[in-house]
PDB file of N, CA and C in Angstrom:
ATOM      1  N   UNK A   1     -14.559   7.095 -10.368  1.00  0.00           N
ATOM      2  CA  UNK A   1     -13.935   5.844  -9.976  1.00  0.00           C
ATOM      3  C   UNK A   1     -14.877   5.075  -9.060  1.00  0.00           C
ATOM      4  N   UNK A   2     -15.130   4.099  -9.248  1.00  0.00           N
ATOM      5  CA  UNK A   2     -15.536   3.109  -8.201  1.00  0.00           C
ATOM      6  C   UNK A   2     -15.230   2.568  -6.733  1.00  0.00           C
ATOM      7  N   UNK A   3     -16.308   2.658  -6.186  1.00  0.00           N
ATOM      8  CA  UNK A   3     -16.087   2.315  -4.471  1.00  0.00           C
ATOM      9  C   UNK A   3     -15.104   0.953  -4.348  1.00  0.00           C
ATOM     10  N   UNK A   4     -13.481   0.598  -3.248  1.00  0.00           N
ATOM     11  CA  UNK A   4     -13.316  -0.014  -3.554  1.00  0.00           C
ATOM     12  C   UNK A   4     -13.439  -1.178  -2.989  1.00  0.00           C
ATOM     13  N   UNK A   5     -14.650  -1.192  -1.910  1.00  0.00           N
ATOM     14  CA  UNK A   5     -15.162  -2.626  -1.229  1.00  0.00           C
ATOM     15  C   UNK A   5     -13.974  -3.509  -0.518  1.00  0.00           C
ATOM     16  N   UNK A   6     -13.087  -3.212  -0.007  1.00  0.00           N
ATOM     17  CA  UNK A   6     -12.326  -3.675   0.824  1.00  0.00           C
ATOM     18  C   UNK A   6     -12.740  -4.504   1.642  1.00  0.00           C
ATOM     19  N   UNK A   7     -12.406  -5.767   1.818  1.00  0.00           N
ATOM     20  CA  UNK A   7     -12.935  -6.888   2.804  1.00  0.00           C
ATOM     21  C   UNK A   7     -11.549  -6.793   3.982  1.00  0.00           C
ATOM     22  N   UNK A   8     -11.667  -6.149   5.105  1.00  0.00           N
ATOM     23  CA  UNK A   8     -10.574  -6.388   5.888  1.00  0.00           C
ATOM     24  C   UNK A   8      -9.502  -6.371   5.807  1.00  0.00           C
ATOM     25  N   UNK A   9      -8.812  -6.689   4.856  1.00  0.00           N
ATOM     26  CA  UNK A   9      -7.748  -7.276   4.117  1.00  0.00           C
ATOM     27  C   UNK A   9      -7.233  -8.119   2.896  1.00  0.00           C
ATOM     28  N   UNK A  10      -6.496  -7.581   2.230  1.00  0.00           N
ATOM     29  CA  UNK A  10      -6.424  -8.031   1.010  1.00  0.00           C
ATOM     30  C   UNK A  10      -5.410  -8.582   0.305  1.00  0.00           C
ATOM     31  N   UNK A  11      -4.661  -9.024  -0.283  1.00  0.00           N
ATOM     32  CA  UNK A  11      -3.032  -9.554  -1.049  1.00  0.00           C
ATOM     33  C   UNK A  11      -3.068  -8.574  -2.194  1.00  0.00           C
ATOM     34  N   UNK A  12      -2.215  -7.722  -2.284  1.00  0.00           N
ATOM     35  CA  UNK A  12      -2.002  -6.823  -3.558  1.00  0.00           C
ATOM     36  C   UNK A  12      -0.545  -7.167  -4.264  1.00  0.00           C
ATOM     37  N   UNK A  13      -0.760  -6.467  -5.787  1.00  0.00           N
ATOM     38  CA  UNK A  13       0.406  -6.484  -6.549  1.00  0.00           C
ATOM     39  C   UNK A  13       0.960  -4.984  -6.402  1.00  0.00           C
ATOM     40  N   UNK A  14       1.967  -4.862  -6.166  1.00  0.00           N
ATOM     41  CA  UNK A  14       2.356  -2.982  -6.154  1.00  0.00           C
ATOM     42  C   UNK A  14       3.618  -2.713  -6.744  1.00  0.00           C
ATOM     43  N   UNK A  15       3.039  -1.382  -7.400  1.00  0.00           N
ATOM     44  CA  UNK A  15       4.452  -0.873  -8.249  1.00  0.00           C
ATOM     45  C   UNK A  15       4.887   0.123  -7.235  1.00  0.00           C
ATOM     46  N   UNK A  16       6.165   0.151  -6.643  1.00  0.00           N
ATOM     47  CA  UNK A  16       6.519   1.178  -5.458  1.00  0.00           C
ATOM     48  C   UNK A  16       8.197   1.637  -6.691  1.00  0.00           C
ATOM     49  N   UNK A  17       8.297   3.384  -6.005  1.00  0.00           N
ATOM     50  CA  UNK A  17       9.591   3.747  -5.990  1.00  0.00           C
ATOM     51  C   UNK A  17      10.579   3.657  -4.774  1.00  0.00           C
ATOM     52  N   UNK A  18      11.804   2.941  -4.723  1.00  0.00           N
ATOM     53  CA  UNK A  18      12.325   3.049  -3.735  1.00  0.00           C
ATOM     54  C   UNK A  18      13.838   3.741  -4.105  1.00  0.00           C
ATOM     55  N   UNK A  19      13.729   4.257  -2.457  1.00  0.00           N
ATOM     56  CA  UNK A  19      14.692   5.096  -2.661  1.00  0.00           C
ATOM     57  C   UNK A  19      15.013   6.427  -3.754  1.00  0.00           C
ATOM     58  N   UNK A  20      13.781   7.253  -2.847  1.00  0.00           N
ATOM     59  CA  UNK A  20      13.352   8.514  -3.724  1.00  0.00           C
ATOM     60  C   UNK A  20      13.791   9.482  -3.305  1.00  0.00           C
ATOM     61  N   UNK A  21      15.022  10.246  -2.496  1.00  0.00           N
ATOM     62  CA  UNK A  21      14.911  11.809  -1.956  1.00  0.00           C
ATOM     63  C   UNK A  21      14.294  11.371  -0.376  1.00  0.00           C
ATOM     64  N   UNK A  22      13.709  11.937   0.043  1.00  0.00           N
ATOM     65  CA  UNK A  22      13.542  11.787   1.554  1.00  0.00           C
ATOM     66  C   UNK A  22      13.058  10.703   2.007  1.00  0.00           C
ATOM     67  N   UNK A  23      11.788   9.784   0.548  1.00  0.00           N
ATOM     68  CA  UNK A  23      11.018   9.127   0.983  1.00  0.00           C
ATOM     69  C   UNK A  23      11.433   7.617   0.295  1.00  0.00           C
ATOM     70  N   UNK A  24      12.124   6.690   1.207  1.00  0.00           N
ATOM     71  CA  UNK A  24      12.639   5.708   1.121  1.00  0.00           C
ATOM     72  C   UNK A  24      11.582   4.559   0.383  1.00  0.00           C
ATOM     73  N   UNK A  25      10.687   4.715   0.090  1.00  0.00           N
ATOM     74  CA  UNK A  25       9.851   3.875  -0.851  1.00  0.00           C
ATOM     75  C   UNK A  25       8.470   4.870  -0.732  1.00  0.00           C
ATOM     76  N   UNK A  26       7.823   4.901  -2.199  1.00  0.00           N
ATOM     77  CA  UNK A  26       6.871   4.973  -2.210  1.00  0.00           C
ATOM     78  C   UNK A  26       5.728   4.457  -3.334  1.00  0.00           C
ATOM     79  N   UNK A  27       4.325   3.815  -2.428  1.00  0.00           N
ATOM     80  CA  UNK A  27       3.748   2.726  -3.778  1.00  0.00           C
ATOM     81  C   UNK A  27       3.218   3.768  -5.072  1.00  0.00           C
ATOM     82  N   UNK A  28       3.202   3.199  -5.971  1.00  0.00           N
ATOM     83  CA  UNK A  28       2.363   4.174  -6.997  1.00  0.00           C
ATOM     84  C   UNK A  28       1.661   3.678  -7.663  1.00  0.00           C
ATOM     85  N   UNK A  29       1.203   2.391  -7.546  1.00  0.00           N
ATOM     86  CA  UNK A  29      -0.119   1.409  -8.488  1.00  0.00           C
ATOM     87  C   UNK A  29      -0.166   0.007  -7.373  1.00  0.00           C
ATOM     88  N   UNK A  30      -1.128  -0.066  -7.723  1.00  0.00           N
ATOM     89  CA  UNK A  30      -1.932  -1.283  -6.789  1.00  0.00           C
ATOM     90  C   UNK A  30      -2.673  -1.778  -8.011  1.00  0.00           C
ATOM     91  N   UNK A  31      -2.582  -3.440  -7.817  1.00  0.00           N
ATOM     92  CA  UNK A  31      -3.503  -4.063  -8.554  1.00  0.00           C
ATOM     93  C   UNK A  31      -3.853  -5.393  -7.830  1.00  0.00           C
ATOM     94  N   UNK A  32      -5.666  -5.347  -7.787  1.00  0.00           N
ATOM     95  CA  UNK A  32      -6.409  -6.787  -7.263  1.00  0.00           C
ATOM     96  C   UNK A  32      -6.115  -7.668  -8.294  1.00  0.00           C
ATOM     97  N   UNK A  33      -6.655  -8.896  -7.592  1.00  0.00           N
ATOM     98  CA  UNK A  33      -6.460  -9.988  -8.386  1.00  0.00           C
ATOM     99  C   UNK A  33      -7.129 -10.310  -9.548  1.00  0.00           C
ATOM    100  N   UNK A  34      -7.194 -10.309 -10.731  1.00  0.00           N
ATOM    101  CA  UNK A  34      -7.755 -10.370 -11.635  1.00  0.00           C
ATOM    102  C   UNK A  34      -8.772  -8.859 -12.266  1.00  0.00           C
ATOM    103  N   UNK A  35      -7.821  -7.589 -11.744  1.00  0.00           N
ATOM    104  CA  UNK A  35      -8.649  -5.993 -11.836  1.00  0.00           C
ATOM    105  C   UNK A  35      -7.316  -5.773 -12.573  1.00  0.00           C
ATOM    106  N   UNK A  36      -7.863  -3.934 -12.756  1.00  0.00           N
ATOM    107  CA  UNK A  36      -6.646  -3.910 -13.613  1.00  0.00           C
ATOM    108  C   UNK A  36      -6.154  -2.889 -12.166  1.00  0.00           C
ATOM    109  N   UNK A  37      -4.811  -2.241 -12.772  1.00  0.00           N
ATOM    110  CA  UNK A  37      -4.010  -1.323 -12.105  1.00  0.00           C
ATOM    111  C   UNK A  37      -4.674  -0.289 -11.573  1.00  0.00           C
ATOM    112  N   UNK A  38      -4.892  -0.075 -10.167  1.00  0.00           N
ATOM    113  CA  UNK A  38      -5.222   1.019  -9.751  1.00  0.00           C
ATOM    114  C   UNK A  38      -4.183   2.369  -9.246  1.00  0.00           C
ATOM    115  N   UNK A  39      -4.119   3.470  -9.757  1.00  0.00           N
ATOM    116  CA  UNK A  39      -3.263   4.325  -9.225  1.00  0.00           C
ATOM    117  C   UNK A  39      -3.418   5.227  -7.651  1.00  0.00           C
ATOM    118  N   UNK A  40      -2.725   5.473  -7.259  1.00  0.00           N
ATOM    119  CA  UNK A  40      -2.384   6.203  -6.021  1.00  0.00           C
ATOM    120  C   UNK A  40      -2.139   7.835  -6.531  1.00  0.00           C
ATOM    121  N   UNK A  41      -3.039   8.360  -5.681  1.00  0.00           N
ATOM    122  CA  UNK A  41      -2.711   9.526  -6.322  1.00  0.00           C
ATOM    123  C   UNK A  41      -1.918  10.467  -5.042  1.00  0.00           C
ATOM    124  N   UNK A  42      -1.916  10.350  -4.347  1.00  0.00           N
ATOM    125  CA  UNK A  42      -0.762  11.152  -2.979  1.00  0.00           C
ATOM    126  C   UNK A  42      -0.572   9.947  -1.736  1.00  0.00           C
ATOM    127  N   UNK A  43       0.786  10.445  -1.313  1.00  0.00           N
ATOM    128  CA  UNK A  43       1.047   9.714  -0.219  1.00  0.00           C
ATOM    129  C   UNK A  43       0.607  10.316   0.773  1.00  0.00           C
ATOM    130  N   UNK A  44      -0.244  10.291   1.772  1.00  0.00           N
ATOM    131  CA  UNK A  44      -0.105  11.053   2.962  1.00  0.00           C
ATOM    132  C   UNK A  44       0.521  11.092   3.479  1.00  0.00           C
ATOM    133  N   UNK A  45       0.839   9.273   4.332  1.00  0.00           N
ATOM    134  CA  UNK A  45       1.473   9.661   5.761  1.00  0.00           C
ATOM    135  C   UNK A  45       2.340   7.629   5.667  1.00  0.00           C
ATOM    136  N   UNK A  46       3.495   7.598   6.285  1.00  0.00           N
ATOM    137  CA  UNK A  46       3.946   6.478   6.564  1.00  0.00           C
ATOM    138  C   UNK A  46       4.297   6.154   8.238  1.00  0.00           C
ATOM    139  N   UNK A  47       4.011   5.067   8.161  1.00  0.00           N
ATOM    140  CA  UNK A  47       4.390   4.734   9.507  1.00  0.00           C
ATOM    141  C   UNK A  47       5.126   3.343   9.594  1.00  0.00           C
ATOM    142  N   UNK A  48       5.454   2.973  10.795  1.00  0.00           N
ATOM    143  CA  UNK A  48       6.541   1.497  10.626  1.00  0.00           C
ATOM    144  C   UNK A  48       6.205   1.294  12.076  1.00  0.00           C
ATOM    145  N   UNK A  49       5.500  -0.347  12.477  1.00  0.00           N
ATOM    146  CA  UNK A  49       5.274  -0.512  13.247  1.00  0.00           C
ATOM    147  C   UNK A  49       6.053  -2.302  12.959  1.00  0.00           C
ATOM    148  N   UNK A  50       6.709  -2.711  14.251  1.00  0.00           N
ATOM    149  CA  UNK A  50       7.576  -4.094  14.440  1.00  0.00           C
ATOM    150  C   UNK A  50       6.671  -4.657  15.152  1.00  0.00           C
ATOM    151  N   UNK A  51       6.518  -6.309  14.622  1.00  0.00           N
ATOM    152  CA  UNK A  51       5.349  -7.328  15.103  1.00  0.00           C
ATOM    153  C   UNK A  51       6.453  -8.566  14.818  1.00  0.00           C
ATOM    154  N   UNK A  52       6.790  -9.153  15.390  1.00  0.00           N
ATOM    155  CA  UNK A  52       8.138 -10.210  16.163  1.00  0.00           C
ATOM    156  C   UNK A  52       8.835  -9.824  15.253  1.00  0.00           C
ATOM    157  N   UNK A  53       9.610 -10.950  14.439  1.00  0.00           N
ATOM    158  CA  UNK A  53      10.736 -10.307  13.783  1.00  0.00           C
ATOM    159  C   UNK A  53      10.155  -9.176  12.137  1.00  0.00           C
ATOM    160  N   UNK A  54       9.121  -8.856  12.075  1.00  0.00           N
ATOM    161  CA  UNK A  54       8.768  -8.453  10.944  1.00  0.00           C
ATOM    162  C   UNK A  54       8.829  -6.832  11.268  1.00  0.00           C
ATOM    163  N   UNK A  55       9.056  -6.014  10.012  1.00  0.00           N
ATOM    164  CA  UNK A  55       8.830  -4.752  10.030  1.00  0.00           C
ATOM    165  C   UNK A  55       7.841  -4.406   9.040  1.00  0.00           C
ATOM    166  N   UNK A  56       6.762  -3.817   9.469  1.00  0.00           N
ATOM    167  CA  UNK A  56       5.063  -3.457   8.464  1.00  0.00           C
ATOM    168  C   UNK A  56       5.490  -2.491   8.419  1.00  0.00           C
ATOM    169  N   UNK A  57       5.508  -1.590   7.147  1.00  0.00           N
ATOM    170  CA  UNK A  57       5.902  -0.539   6.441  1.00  0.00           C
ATOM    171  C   UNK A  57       3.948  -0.252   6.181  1.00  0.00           C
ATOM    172  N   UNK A  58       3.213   0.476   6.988  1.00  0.00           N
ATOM    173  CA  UNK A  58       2.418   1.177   6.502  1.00  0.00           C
ATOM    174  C   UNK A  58       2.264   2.678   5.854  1.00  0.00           C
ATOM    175  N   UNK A  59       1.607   2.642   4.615  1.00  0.00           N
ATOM    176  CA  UNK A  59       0.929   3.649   3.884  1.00  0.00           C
ATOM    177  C   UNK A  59      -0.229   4.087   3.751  1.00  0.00           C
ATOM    178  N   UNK A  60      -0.729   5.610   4.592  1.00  0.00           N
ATOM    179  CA  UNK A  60      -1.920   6.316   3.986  1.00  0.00           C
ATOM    180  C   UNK A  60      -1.631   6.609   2.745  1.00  0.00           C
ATOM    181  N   UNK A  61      -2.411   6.277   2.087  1.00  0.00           N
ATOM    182  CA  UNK A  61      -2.514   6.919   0.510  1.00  0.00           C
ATOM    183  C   UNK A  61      -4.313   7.330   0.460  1.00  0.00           C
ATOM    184  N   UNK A  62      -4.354   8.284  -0.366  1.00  0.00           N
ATOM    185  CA  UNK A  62      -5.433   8.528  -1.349  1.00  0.00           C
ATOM    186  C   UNK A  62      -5.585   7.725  -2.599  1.00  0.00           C
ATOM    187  N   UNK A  63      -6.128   7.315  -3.245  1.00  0.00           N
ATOM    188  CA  UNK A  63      -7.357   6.746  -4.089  1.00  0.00           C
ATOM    189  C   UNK A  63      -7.852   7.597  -5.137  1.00  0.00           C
ATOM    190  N   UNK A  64      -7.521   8.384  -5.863  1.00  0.00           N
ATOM    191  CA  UNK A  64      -9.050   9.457  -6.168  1.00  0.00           C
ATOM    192  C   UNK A  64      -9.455  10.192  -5.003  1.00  0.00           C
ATOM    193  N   UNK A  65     -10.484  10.401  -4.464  1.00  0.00           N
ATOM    194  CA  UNK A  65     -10.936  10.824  -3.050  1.00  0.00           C
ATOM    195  C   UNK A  65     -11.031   9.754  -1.787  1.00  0.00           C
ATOM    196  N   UNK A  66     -10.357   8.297  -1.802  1.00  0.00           N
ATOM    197  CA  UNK A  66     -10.605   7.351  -1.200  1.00  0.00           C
ATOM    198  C   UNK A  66      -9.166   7.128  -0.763  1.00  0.00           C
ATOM    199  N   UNK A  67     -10.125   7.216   0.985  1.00  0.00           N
ATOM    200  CA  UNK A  67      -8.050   7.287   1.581  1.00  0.00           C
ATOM    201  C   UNK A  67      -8.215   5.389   1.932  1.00  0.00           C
ATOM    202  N   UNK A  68      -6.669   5.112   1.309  1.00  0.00           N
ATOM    203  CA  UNK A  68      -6.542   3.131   2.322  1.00  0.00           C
ATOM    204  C   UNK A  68      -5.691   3.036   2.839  1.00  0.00           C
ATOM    205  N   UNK A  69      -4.952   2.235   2.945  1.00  0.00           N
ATOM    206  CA  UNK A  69      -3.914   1.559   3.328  1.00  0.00           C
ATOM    207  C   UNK A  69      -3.342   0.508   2.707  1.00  0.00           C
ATOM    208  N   UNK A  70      -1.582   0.505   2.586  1.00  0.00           N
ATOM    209  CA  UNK A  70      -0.987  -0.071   2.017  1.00  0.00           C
ATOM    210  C   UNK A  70       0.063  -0.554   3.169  1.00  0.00           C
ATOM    211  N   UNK A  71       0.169  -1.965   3.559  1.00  0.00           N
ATOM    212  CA  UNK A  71       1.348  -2.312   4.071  1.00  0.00           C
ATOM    213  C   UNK A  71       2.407  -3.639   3.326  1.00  0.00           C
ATOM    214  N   UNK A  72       3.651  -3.343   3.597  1.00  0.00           N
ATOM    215  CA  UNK A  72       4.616  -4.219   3.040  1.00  0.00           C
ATOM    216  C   UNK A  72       5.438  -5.023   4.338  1.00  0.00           C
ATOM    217  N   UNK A  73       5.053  -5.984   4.381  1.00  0.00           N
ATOM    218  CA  UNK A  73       5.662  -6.692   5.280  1.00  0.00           C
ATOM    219  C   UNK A  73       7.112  -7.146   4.800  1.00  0.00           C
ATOM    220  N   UNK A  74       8.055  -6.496   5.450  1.00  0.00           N
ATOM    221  CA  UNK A  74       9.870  -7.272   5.615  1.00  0.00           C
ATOM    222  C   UNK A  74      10.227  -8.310   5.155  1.00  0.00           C
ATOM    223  N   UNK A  75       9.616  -9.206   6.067  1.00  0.00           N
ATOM    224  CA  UNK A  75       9.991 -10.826   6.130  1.00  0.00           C
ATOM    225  C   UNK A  75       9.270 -11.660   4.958  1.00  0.00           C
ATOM    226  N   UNK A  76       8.200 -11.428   4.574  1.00  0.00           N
ATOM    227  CA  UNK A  76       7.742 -11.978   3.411  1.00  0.00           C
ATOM    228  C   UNK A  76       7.631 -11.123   1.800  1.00  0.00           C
ATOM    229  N   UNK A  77       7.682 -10.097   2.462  1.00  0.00           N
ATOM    230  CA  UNK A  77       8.115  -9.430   0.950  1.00  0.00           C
ATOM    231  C   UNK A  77       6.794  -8.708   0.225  1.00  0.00           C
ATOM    232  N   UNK A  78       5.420  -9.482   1.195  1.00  0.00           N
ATOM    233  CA  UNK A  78       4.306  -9.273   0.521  1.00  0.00           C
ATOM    234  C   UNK A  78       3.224  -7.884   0.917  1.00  0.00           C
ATOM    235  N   UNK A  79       2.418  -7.553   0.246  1.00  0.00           N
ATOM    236  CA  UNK A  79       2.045  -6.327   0.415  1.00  0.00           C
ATOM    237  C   UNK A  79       0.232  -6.372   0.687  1.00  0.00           C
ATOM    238  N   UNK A  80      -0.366  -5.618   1.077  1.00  0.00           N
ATOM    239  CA  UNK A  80      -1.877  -5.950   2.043  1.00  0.00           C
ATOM    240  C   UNK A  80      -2.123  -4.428   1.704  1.00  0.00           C
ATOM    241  N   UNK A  81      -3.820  -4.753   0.782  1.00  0.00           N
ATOM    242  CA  UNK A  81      -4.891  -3.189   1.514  1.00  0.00           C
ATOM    243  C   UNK A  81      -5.429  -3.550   2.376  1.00  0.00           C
ATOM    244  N   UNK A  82      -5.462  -2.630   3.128  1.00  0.00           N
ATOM    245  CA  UNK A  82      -5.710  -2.808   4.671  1.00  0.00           C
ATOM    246  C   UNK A  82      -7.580  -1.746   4.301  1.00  0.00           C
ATOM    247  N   UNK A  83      -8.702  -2.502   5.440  1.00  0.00           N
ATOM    248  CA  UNK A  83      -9.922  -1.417   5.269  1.00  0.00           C
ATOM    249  C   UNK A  83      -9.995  -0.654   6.337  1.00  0.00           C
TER     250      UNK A  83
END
């Protein structure tokens, strides 16, 4: 798989399961803008950090061997790889 050059931050498309058994959402494909579908291959770790009225739903995930980040912001609905 290819390195995935992350600029800081990014706007993603994501296929998530929600409301799974313990784990209240989890993503399972990411796709850049004009790339095709990239898969997630384990969740590591989630965290939830509040920034004024918004709640950021962050995700460690793995990549293949490439750990990123996935967050879903509340209030807009929209989702960010984070580098």
């Amino acid at each position: 798989m290819k390195n995935l050059n992350i600029k800081n931050q990014e706007k993603v498309e994501v296929m998530a399961l929600f409301g799974y058994q313990m784990t209240p959402c989890q993503p399972l494909t990411f796709r850049r803008k004009g790339e095709p579908e990239i898969e997630v291959t384990e969740l590591l770790r989630t965290q939830i950090r509040f920034v004024g009225k918004a709640t950021l739903h962050i995700f460690d995930v793995l990549v293949g061997r490439e750990r990123v980040q996935l967050e879903f912001n509340s209030v807009d609905l929209s989702w960010t790889l984070l580098a």
